[in-house]
PDB file of N, CA and C in Angstrom:
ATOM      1  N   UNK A   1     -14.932 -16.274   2.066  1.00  0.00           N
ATOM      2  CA  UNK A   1     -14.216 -17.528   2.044  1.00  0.00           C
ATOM      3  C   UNK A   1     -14.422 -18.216   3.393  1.00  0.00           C
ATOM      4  N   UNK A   2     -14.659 -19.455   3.144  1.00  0.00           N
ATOM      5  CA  UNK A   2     -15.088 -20.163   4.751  1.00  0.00           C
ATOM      6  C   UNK A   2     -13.559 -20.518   5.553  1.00  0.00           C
ATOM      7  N   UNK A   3     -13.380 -20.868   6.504  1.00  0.00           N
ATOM      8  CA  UNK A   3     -12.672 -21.027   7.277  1.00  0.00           C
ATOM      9  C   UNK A   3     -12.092 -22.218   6.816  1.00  0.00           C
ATOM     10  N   UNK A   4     -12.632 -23.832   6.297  1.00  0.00           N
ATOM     11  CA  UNK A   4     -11.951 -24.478   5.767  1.00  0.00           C
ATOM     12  C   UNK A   4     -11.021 -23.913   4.529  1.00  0.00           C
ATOM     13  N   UNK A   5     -11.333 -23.213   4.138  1.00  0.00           N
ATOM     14  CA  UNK A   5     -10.803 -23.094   2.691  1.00  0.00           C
ATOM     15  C   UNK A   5      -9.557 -22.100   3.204  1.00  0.00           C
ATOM     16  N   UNK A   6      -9.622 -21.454   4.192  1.00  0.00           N
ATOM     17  CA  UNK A   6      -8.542 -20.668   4.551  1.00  0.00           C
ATOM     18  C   UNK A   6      -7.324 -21.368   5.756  1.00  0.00           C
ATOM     19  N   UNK A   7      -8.198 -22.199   6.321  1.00  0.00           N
ATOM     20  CA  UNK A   7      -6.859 -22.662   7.034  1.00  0.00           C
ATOM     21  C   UNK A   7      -5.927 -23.976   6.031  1.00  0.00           C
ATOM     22  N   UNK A   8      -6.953 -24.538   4.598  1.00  0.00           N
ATOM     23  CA  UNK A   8      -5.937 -25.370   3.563  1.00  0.00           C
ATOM     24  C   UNK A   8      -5.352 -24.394   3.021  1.00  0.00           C
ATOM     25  N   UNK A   9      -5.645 -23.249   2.702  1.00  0.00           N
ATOM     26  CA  UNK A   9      -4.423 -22.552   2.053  1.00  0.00           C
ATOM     27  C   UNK A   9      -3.216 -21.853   3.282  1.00  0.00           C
ATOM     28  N   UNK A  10      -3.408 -21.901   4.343  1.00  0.00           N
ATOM     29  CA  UNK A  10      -2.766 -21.391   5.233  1.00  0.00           C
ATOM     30  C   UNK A  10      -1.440 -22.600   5.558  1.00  0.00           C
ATOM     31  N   UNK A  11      -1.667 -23.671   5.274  1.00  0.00           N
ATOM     32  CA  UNK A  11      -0.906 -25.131   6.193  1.00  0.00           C
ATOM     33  C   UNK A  11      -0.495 -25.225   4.161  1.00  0.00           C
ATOM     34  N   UNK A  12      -0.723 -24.944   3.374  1.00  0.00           N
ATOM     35  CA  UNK A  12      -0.308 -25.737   2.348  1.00  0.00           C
ATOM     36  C   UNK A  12       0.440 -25.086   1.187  1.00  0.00           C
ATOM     37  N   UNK A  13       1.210 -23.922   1.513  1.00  0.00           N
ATOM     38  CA  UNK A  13       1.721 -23.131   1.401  1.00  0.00           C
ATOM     39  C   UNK A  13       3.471 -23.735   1.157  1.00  0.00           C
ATOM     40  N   UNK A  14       4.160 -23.715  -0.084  1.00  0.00           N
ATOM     41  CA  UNK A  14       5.523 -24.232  -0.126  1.00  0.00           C
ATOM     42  C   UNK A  14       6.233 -23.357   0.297  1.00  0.00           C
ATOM     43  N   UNK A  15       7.973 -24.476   0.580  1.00  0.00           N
ATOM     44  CA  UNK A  15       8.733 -23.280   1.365  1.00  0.00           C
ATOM     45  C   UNK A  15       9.284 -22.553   0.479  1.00  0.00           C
ATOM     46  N   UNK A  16       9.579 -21.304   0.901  1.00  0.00           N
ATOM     47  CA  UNK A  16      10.087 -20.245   0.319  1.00  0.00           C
ATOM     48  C   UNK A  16      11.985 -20.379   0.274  1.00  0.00           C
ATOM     49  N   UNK A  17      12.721 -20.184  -0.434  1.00  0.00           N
ATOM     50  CA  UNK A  17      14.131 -19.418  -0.072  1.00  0.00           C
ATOM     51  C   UNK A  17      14.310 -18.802   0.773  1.00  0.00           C
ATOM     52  N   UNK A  18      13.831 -17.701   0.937  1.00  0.00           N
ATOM     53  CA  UNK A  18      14.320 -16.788   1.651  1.00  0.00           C
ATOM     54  C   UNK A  18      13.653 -17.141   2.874  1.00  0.00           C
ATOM     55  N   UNK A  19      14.772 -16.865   3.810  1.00  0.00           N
ATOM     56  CA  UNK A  19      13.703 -16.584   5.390  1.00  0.00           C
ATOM     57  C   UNK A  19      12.760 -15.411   5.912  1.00  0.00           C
ATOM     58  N   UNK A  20      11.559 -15.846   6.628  1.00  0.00           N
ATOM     59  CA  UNK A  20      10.650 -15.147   6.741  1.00  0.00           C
ATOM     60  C   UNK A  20      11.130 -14.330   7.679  1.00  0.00           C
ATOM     61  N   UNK A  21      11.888 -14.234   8.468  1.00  0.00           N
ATOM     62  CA  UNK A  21      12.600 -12.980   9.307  1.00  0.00           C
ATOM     63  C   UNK A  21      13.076 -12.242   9.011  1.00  0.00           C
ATOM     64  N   UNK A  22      13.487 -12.340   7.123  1.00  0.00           N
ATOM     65  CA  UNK A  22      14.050 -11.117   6.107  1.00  0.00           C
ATOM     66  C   UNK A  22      13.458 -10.164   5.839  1.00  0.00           C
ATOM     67  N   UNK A  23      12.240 -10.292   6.178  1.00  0.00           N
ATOM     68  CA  UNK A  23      11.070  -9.646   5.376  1.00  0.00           C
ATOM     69  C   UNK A  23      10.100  -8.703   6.229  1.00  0.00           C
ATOM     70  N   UNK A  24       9.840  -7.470   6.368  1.00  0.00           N
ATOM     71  CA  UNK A  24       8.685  -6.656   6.971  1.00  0.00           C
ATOM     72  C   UNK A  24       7.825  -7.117   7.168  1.00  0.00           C
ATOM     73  N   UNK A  25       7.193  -7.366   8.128  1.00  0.00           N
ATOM     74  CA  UNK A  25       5.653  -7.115   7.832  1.00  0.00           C
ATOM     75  C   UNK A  25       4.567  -6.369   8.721  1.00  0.00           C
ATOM     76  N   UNK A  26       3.617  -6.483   8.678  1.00  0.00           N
ATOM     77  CA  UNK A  26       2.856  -5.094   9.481  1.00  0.00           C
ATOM     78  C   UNK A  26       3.029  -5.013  11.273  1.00  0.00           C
ATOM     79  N   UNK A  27       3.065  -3.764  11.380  1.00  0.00           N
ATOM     80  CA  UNK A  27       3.266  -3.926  12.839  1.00  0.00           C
ATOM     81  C   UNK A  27       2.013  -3.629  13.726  1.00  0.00           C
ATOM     82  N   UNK A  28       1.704  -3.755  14.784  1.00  0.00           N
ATOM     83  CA  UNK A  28       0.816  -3.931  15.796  1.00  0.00           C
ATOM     84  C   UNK A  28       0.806  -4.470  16.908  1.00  0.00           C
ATOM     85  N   UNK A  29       0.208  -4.220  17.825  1.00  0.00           N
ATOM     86  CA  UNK A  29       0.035  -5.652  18.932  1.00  0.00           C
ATOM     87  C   UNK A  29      -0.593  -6.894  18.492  1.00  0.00           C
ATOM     88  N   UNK A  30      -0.057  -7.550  18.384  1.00  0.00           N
ATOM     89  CA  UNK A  30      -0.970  -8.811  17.977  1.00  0.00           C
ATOM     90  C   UNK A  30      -1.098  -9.907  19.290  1.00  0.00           C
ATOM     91  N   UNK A  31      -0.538  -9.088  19.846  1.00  0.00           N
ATOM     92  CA  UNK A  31      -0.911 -10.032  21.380  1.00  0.00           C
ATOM     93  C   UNK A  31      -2.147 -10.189  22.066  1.00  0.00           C
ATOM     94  N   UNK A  32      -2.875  -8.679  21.806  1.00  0.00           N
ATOM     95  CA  UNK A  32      -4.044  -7.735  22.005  1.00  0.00           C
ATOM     96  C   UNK A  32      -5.325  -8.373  21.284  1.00  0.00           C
ATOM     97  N   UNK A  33      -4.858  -8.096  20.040  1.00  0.00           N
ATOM     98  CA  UNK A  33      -5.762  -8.698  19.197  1.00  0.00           C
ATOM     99  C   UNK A  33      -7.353  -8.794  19.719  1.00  0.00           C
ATOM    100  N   UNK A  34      -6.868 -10.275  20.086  1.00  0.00           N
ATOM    101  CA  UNK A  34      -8.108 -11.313  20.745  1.00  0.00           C
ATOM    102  C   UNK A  34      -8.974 -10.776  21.853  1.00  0.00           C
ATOM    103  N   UNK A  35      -8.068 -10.134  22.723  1.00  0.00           N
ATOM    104  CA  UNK A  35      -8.705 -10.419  24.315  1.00  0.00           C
ATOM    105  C   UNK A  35      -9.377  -9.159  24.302  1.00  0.00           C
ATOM    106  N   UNK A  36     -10.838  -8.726  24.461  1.00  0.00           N
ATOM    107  CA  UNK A  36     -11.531  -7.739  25.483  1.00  0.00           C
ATOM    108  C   UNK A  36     -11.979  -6.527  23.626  1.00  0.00           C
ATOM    109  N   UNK A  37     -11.851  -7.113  22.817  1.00  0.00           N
ATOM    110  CA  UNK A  37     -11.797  -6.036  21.398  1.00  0.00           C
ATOM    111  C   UNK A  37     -13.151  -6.649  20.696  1.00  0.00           C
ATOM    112  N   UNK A  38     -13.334  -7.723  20.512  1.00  0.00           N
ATOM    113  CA  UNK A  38     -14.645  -8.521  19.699  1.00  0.00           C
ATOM    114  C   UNK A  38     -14.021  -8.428  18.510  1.00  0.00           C
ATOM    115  N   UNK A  39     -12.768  -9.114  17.999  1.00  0.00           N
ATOM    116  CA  UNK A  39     -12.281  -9.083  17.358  1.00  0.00           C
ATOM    117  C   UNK A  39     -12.889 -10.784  16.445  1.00  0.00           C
ATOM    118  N   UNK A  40     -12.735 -10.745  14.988  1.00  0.00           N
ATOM    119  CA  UNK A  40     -12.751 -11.726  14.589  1.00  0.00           C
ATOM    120  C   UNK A  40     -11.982 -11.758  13.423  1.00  0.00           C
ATOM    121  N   UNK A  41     -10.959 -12.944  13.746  1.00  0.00           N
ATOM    122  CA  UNK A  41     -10.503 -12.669  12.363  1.00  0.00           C
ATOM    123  C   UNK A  41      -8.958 -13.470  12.489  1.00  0.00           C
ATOM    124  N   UNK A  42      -8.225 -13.511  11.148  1.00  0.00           N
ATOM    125  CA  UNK A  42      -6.603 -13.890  11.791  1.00  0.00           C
ATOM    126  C   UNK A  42      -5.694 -12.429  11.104  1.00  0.00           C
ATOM    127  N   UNK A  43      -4.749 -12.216  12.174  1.00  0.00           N
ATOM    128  CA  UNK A  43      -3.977 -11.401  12.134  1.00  0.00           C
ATOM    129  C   UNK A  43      -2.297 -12.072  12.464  1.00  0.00           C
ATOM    130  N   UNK A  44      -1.620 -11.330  11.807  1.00  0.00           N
ATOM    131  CA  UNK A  44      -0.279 -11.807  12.011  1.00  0.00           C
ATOM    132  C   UNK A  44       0.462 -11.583  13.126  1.00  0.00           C
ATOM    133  N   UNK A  45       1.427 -12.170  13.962  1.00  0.00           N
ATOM    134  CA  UNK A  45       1.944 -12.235  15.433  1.00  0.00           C
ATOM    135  C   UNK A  45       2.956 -11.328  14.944  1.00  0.00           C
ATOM    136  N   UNK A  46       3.097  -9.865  15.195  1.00  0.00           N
ATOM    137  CA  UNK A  46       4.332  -9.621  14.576  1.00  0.00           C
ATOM    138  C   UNK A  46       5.777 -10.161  15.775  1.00  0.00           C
ATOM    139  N   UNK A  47       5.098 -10.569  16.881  1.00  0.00           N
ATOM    140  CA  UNK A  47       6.291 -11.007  17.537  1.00  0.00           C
ATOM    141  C   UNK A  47       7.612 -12.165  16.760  1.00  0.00           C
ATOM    142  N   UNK A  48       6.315 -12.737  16.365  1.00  0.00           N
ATOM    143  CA  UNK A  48       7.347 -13.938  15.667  1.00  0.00           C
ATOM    144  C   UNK A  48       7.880 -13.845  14.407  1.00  0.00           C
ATOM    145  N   UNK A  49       8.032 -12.375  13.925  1.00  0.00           N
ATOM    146  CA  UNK A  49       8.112 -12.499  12.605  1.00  0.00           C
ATOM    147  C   UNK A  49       7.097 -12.483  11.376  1.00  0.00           C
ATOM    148  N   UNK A  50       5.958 -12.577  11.901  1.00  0.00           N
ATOM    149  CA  UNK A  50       5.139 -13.167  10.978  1.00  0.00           C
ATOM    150  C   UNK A  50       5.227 -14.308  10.555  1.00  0.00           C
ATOM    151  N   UNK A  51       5.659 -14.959  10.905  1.00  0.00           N
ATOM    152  CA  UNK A  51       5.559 -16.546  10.847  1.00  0.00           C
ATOM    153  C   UNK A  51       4.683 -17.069  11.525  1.00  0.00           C
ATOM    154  N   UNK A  52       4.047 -16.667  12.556  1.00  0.00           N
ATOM    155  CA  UNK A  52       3.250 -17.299  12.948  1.00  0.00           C
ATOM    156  C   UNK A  52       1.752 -16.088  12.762  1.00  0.00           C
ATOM    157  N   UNK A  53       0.569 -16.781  13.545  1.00  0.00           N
ATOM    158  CA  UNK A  53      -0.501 -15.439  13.224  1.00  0.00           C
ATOM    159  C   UNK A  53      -1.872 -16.302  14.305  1.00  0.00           C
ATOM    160  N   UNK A  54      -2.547 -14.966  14.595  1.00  0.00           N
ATOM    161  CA  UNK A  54      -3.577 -15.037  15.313  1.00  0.00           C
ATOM    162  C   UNK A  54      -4.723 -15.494  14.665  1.00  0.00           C
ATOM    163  N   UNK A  55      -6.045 -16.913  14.982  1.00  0.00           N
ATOM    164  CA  UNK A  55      -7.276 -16.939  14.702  1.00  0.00           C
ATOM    165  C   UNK A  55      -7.811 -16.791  15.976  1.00  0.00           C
ATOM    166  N   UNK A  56      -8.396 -15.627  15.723  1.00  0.00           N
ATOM    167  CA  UNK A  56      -9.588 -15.008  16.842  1.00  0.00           C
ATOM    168  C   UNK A  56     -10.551 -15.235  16.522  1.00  0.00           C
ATOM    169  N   UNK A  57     -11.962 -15.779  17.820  1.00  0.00           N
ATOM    170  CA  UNK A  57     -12.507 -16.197  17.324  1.00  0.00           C
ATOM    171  C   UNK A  57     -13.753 -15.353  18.860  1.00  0.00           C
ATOM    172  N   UNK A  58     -13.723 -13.677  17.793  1.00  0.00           N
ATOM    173  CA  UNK A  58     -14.743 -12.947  19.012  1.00  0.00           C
ATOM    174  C   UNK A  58     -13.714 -12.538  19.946  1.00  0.00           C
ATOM    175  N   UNK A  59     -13.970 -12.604  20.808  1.00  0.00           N
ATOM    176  CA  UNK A  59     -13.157 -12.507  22.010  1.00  0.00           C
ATOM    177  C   UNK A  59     -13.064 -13.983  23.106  1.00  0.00           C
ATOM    178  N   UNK A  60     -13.808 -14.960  22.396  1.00  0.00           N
ATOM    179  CA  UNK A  60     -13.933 -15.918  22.938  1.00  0.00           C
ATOM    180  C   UNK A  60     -13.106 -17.278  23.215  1.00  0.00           C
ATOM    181  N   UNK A  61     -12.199 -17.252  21.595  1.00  0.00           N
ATOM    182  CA  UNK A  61     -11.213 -18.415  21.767  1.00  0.00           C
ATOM    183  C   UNK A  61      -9.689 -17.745  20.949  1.00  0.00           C
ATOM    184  N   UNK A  62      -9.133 -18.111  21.140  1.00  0.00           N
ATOM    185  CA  UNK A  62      -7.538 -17.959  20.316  1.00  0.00           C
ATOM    186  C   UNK A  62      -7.039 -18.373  19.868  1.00  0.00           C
ATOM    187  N   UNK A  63      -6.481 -18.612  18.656  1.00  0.00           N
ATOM    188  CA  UNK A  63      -5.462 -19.868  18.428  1.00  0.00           C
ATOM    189  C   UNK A  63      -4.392 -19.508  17.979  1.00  0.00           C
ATOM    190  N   UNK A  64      -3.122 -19.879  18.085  1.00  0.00           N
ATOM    191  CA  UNK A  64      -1.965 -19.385  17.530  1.00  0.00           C
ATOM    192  C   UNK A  64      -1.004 -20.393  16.641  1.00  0.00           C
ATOM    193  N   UNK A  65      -1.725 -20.122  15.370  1.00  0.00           N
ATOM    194  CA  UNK A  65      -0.917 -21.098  14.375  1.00  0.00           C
ATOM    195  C   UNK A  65       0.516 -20.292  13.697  1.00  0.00           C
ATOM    196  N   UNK A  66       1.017 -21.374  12.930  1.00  0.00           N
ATOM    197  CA  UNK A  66       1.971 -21.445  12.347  1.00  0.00           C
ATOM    198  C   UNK A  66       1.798 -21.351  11.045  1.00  0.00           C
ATOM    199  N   UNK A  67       2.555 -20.618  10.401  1.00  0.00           N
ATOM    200  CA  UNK A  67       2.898 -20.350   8.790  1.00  0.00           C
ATOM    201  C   UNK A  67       3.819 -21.615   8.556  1.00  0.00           C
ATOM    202  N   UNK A  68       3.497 -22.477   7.364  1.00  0.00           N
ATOM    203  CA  UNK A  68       4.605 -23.329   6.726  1.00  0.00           C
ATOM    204  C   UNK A  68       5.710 -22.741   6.532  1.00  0.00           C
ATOM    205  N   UNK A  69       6.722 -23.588   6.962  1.00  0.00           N
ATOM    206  CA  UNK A  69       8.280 -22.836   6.836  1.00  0.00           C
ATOM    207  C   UNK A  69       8.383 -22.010   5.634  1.00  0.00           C
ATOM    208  N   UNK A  70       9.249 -20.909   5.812  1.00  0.00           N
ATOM    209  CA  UNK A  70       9.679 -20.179   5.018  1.00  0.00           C
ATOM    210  C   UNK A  70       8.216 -19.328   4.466  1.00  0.00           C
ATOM    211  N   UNK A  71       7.019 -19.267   5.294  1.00  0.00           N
ATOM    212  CA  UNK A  71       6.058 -18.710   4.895  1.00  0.00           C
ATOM    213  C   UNK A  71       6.095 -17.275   6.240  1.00  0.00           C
ATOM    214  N   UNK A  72       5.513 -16.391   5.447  1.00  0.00           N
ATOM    215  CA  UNK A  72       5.082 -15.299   6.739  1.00  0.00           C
ATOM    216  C   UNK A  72       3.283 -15.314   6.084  1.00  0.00           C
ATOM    217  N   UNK A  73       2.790 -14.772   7.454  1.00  0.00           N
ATOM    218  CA  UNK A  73       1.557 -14.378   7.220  1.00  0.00           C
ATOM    219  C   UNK A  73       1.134 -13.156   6.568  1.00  0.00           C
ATOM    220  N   UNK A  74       0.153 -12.871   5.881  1.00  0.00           N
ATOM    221  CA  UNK A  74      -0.275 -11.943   5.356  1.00  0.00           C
ATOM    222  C   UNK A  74      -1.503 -11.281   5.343  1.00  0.00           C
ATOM    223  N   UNK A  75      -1.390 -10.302   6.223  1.00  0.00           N
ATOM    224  CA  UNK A  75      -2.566  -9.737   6.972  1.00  0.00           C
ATOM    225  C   UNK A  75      -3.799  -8.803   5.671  1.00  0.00           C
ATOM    226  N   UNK A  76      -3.103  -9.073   4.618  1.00  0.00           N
ATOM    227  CA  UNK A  76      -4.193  -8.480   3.819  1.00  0.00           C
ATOM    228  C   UNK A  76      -4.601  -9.250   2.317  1.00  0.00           C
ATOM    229  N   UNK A  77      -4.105 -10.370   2.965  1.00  0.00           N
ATOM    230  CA  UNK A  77      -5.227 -11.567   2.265  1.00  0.00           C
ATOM    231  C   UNK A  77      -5.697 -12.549   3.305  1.00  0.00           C
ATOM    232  N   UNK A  78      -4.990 -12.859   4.586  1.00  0.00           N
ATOM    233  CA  UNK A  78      -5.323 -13.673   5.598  1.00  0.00           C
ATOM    234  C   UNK A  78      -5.054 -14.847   5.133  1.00  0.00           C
ATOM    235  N   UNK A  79      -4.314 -14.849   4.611  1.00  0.00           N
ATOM    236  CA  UNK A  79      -3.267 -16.211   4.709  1.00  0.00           C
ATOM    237  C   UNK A  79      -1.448 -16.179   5.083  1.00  0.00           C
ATOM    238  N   UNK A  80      -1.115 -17.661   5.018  1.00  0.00           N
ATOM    239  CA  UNK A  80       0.396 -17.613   4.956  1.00  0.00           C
ATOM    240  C   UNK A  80       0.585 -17.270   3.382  1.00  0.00           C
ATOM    241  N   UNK A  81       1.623 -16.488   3.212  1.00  0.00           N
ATOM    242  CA  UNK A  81       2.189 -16.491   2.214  1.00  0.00           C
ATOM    243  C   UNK A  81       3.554 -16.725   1.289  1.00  0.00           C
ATOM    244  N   UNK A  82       3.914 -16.196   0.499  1.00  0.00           N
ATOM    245  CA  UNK A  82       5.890 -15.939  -0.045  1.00  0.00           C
ATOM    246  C   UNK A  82       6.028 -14.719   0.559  1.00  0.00           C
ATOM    247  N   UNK A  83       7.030 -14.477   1.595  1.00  0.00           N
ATOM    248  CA  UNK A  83       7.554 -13.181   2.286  1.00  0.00           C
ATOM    249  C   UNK A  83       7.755 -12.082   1.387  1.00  0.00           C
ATOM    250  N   UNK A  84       8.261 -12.256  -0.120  1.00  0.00           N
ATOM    251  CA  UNK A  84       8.165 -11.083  -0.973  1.00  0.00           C
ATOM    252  C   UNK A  84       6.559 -10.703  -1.476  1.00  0.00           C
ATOM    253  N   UNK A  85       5.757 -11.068  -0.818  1.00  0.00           N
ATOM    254  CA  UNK A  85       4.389 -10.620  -1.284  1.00  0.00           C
ATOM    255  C   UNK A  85       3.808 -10.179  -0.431  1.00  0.00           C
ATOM    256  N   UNK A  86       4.531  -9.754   0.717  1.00  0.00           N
ATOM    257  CA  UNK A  86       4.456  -9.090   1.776  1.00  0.00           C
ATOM    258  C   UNK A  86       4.614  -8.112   2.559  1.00  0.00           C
TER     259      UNK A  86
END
């Protein structure tokens, strides 16, 4: 899946009921991620809940987006998602 097609499903995502701070989701450093690993890829911030999530890009750039409200990220489809699918 190309990167356009993943950051429109990432931003276009409706809000959920429930809050995304209700909900588990995977744990890790996600601070780490990016820097000094040759990492590529997006991973979820578990700092924030999963509401927000990492696009790494190599070890070269970072970006730290946002899940649409009431969305958490979901590290094993790589998108935002509904927190119960999580």
């Amino acid at each position: 899946m190309n990167r356009g097609v993943l950051a429109v499903l990432a931003f276009c995502a409706l809000a959920a009921c429930a809050r995304a701070e209700d909900y588990p989701c995977e744990s890790g450093d996600s601070a780490c991620y990016c820097s000094n690993k040759n990492k590529t890829g997006m991973f979820a911030d578990t700092k924030a809940g999963c509401a927000k999530y990492y696009w790494c890009v190599s070890d070269i750039q970072t970006f730290h987006m946002d899940c649409a409200p009431g969305t958490v990220f979901n590290n094993a489809i790589g998108v935002c998602d509904w927190p119960a699918n999580v």
